[in-house]
PDB file of N, CA and C in Angstrom:
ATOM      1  N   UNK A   1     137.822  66.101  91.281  1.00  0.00           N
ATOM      2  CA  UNK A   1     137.483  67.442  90.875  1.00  0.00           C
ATOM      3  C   UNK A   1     138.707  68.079  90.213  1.00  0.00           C
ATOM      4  N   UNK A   2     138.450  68.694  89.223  1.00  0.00           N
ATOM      5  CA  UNK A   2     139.270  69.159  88.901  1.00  0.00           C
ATOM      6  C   UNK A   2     139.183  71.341  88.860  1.00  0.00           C
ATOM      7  N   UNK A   3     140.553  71.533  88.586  1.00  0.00           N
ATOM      8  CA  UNK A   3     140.480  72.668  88.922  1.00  0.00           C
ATOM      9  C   UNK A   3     139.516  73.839  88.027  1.00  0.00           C
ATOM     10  N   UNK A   4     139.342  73.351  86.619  1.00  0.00           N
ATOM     11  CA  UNK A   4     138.669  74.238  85.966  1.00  0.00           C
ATOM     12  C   UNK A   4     137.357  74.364  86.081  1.00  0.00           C
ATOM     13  N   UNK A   5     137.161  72.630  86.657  1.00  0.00           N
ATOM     14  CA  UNK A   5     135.670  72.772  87.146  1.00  0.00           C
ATOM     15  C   UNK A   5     135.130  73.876  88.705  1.00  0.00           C
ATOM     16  N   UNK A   6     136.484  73.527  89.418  1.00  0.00           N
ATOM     17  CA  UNK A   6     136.275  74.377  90.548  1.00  0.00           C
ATOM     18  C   UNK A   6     135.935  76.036  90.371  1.00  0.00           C
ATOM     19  N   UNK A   7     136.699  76.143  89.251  1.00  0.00           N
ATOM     20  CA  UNK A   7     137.198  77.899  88.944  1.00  0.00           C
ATOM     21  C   UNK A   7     135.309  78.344  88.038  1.00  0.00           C
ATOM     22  N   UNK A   8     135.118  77.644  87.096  1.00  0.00           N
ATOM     23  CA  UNK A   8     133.965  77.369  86.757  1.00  0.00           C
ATOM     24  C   UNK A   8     132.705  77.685  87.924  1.00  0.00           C
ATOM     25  N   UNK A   9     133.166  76.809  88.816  1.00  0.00           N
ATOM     26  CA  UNK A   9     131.781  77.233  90.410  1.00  0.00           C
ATOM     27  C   UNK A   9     131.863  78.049  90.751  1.00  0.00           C
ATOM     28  N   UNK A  10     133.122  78.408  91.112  1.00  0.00           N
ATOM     29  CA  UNK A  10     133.364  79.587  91.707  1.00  0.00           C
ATOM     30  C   UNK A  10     132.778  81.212  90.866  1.00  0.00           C
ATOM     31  N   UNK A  11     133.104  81.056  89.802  1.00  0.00           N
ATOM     32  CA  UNK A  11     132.257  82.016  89.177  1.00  0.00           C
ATOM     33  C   UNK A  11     131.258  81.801  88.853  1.00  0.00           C
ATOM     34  N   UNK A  12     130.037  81.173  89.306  1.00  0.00           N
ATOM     35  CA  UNK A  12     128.998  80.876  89.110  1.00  0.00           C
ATOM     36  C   UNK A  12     128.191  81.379  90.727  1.00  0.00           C
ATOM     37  N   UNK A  13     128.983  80.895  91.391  1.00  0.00           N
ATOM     38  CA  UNK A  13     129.036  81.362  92.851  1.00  0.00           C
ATOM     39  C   UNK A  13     128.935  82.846  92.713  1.00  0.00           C
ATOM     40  N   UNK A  14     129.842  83.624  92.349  1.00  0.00           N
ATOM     41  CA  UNK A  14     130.336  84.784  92.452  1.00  0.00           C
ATOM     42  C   UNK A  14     128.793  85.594  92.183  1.00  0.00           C
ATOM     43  N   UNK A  15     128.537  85.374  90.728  1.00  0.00           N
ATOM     44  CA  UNK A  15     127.349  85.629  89.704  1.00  0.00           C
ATOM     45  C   UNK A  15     126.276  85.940  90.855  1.00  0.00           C
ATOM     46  N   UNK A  16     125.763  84.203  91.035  1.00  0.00           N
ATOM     47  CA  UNK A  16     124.394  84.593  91.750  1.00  0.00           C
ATOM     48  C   UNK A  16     124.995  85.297  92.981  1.00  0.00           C
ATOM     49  N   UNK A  17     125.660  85.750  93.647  1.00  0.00           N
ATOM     50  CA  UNK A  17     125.903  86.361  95.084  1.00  0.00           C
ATOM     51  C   UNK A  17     125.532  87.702  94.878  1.00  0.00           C
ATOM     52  N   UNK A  18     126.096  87.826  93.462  1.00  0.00           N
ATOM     53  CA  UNK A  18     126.054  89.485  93.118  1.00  0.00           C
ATOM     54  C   UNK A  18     124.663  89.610  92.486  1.00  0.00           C
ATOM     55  N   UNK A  19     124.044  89.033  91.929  1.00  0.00           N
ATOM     56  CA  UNK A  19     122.475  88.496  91.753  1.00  0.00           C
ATOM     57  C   UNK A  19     121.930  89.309  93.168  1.00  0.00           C
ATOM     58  N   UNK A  20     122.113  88.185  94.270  1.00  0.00           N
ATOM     59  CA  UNK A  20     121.065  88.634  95.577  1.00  0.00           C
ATOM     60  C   UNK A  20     121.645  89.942  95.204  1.00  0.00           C
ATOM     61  N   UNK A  21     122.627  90.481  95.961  1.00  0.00           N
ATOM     62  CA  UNK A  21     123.128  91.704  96.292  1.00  0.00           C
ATOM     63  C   UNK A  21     122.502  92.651  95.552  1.00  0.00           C
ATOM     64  N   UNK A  22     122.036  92.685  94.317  1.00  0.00           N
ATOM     65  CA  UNK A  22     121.269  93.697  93.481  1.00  0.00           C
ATOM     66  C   UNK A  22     120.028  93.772  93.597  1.00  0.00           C
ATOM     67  N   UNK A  23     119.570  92.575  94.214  1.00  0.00           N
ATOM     68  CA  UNK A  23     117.643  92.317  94.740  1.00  0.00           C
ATOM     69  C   UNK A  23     117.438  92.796  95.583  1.00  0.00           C
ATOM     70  N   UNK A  24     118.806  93.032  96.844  1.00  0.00           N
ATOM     71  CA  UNK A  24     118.525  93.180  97.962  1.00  0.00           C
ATOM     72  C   UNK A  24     118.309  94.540  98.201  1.00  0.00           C
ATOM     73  N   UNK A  25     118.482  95.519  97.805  1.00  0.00           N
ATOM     74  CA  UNK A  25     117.870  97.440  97.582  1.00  0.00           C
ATOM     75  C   UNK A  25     116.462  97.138  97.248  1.00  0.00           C
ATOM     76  N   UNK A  26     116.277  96.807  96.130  1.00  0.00           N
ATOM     77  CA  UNK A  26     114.514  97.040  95.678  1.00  0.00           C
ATOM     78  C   UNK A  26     113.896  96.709  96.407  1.00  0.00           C
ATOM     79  N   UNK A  27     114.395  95.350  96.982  1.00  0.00           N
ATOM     80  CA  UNK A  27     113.331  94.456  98.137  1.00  0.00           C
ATOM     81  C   UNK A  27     113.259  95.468  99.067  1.00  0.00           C
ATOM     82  N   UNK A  28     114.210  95.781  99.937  1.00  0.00           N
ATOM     83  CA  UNK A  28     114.181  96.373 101.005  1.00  0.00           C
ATOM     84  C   UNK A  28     113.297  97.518 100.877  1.00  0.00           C
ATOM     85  N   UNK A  29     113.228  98.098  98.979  1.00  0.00           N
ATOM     86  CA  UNK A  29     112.370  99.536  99.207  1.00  0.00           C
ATOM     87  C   UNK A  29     111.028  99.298  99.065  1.00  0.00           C
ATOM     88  N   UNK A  30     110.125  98.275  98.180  1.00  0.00           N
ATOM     89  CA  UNK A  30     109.156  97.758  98.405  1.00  0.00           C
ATOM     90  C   UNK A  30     108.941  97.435  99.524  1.00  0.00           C
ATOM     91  N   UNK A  31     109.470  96.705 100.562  1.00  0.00           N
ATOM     92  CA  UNK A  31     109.071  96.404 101.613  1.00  0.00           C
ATOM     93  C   UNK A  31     108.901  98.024 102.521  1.00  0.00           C
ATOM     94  N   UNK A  32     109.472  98.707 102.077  1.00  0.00           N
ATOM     95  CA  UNK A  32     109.397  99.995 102.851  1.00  0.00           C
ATOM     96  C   UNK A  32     108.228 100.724 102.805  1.00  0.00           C
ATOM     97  N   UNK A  33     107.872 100.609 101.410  1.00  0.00           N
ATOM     98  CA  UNK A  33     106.937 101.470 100.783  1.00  0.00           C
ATOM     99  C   UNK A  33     105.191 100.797 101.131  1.00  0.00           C
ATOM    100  N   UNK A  34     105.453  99.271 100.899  1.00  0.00           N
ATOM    101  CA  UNK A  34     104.510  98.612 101.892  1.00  0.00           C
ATOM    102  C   UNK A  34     103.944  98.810 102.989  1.00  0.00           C
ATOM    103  N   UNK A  35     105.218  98.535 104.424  1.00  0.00           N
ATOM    104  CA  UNK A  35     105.362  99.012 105.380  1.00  0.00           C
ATOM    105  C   UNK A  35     104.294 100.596 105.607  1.00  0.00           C
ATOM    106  N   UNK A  36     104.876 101.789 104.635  1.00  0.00           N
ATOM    107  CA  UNK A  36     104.124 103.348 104.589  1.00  0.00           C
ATOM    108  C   UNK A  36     102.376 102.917 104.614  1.00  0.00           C
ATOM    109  N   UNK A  37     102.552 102.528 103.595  1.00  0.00           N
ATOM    110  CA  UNK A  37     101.162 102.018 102.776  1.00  0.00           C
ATOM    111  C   UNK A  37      99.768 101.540 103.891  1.00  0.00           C
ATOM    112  N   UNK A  38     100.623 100.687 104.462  1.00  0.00           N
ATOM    113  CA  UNK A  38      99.791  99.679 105.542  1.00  0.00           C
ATOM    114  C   UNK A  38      99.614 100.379 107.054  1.00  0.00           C
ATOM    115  N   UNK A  39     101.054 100.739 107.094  1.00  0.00           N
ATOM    116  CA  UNK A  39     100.567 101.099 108.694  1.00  0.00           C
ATOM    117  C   UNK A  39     100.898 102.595 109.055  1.00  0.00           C
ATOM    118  N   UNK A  40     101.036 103.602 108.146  1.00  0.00           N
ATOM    119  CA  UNK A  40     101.268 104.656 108.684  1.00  0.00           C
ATOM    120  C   UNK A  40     100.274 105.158 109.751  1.00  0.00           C
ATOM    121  N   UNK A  41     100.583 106.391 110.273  1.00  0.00           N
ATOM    122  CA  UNK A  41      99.519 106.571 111.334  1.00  0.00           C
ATOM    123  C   UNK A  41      98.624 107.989 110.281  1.00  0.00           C
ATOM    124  N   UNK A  42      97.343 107.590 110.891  1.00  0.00           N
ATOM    125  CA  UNK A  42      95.943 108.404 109.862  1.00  0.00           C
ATOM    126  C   UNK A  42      95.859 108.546 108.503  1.00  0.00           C
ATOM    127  N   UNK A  43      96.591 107.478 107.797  1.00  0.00           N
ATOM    128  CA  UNK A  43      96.808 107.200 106.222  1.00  0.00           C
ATOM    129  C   UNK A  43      97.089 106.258 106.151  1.00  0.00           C
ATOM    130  N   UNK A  44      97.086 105.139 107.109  1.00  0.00           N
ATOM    131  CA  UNK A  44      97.565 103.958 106.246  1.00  0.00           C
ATOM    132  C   UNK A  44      96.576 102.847 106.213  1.00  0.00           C
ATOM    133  N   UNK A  45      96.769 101.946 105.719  1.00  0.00           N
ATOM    134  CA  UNK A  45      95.141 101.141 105.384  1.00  0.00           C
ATOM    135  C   UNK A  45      94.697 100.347 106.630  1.00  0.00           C
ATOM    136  N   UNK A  46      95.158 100.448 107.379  1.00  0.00           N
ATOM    137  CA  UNK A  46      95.207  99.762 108.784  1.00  0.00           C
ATOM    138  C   UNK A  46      93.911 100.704 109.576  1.00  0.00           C
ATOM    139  N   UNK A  47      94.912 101.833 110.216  1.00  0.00           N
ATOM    140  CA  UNK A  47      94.156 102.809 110.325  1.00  0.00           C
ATOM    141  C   UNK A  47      92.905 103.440 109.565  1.00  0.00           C
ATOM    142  N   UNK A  48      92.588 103.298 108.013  1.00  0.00           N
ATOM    143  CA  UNK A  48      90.975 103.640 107.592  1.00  0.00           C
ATOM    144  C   UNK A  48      90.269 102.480 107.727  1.00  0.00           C
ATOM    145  N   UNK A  49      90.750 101.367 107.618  1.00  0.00           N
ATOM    146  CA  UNK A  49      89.914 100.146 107.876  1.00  0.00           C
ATOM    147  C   UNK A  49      89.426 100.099 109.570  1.00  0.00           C
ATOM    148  N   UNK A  50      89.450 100.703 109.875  1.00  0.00           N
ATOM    149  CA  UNK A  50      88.968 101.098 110.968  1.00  0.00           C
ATOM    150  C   UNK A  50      87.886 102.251 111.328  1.00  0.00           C
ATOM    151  N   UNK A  51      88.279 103.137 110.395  1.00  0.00           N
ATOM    152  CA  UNK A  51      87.055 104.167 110.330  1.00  0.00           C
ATOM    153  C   UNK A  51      86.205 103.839 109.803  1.00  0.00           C
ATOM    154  N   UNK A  52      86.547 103.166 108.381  1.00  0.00           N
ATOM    155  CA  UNK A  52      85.681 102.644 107.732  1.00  0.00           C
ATOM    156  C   UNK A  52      84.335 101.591 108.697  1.00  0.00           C
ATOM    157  N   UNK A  53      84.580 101.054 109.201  1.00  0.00           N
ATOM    158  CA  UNK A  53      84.449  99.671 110.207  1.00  0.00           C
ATOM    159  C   UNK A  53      83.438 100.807 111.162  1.00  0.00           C
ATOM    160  N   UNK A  54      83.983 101.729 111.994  1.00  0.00           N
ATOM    161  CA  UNK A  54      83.453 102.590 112.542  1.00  0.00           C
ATOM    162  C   UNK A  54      82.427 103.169 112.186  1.00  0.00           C
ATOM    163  N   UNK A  55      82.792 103.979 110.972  1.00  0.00           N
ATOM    164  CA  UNK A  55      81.626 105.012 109.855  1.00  0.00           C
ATOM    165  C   UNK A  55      80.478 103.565 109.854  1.00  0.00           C
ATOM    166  N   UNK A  56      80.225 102.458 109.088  1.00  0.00           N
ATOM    167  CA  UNK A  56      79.673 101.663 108.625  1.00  0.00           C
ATOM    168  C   UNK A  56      78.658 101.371 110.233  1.00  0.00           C
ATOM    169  N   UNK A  57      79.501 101.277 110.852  1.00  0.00           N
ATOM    170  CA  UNK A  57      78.580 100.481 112.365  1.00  0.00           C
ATOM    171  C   UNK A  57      77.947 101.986 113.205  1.00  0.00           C
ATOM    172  N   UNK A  58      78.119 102.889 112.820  1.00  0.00           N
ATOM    173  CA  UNK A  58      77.729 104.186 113.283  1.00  0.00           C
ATOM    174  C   UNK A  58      75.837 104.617 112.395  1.00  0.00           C
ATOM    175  N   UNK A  59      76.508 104.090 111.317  1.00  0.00           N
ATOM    176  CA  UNK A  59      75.503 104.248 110.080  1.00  0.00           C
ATOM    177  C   UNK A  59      74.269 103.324 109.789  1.00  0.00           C
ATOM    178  N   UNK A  60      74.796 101.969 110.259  1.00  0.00           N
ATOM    179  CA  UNK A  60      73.871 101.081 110.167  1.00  0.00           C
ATOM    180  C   UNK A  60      73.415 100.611 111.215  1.00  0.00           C
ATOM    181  N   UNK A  61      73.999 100.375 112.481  1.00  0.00           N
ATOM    182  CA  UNK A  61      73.787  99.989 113.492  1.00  0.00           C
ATOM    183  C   UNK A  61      74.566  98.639 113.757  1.00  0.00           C
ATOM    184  N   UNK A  62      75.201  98.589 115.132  1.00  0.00           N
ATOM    185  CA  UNK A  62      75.790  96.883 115.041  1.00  0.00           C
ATOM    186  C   UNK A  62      75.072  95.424 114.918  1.00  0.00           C
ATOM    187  N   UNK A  63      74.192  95.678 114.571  1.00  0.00           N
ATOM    188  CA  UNK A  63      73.411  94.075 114.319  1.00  0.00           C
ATOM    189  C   UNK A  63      73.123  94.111 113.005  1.00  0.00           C
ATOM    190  N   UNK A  64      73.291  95.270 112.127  1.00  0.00           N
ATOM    191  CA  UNK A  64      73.357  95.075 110.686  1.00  0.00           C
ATOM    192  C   UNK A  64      73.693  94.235 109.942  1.00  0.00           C
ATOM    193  N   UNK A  65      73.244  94.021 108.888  1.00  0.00           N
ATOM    194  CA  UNK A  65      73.567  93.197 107.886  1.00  0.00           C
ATOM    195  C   UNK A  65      75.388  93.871 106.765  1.00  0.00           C
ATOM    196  N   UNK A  66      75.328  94.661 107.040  1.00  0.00           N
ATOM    197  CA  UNK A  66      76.332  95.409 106.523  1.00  0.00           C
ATOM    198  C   UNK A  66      77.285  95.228 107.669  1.00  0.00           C
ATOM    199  N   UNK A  67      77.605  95.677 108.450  1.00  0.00           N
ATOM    200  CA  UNK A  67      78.213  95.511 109.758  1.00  0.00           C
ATOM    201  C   UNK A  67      78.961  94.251 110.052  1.00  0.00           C
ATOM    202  N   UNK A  68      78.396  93.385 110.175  1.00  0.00           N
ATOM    203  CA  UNK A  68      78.419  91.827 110.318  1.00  0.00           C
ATOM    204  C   UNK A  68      79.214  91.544 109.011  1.00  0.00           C
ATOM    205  N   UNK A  69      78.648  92.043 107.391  1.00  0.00           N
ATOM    206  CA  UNK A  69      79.860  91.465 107.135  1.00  0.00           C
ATOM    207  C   UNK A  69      81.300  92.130 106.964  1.00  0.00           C
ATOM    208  N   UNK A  70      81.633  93.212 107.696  1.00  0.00           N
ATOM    209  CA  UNK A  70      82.943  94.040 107.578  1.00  0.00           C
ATOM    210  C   UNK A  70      83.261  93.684 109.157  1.00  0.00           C
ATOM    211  N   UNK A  71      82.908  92.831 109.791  1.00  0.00           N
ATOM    212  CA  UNK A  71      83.091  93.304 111.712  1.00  0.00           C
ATOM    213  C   UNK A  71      84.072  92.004 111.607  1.00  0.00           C
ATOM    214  N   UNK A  72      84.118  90.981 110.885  1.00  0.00           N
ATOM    215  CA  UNK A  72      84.782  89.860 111.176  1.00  0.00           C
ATOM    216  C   UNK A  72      86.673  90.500 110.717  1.00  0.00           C
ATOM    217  N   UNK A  73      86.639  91.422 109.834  1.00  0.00           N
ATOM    218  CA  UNK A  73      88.143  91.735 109.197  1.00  0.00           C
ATOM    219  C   UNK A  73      89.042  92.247 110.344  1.00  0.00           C
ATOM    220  N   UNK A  74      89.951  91.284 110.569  1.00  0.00           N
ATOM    221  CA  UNK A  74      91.083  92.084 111.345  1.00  0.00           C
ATOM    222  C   UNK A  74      92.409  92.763 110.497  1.00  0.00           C
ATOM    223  N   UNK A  75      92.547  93.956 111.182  1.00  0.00           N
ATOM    224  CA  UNK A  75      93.319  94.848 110.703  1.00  0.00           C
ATOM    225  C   UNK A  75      94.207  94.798 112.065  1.00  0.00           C
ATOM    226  N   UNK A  76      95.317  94.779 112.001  1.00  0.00           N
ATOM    227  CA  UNK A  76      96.448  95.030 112.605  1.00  0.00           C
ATOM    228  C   UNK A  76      97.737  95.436 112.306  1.00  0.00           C
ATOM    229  N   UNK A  77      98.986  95.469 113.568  1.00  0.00           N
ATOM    230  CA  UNK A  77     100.287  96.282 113.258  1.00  0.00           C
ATOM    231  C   UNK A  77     101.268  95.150 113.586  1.00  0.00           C
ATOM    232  N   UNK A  78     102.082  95.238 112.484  1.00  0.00           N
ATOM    233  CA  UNK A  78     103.090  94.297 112.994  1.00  0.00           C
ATOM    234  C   UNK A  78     103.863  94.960 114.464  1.00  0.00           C
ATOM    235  N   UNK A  79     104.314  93.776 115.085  1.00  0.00           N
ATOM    236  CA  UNK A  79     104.992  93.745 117.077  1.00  0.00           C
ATOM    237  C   UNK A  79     106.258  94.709 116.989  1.00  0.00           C
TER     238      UNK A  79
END
């Protein structure tokens, strides 16, 4: 090995590190904004998929044909 090749990696190294490091904000805010999206409490899609689920089996009755096919969807919260 020689050294210019080393110096060469090394800034190549450097590059992509600072690469992640600039992904790693957006990611984190998408994942945030996700996070809002999905599980807030009485707005988030977790929570209406449930009313929804509710409203529908209130409306049709639970042996419905409508019912049956929205009763199998699980909605949950991440642990």
């Amino acid at each position: 090995m020689q050294i210019a090749t080393l110096n060469t990696y090394s800034t190549s190294l450097k590059g992509a590190n600072t690469a992640v490091m600039n992904a790693a904000t957006p990611l984190s805010n998408s994942r945030i904004s996700r996070d809002e999206a999905m599980y807030a409490d009485d707005s988030g899609l977790v929570d209406l998929a449930g009313l929804v689920k509710k409203y529908v089996k209130s409306l049709y009755g639970a042996d419905s044909p409508q019912f049956q096919q929205i009763s199998g969807l699980e909605f949950t919260r991440p642990r």
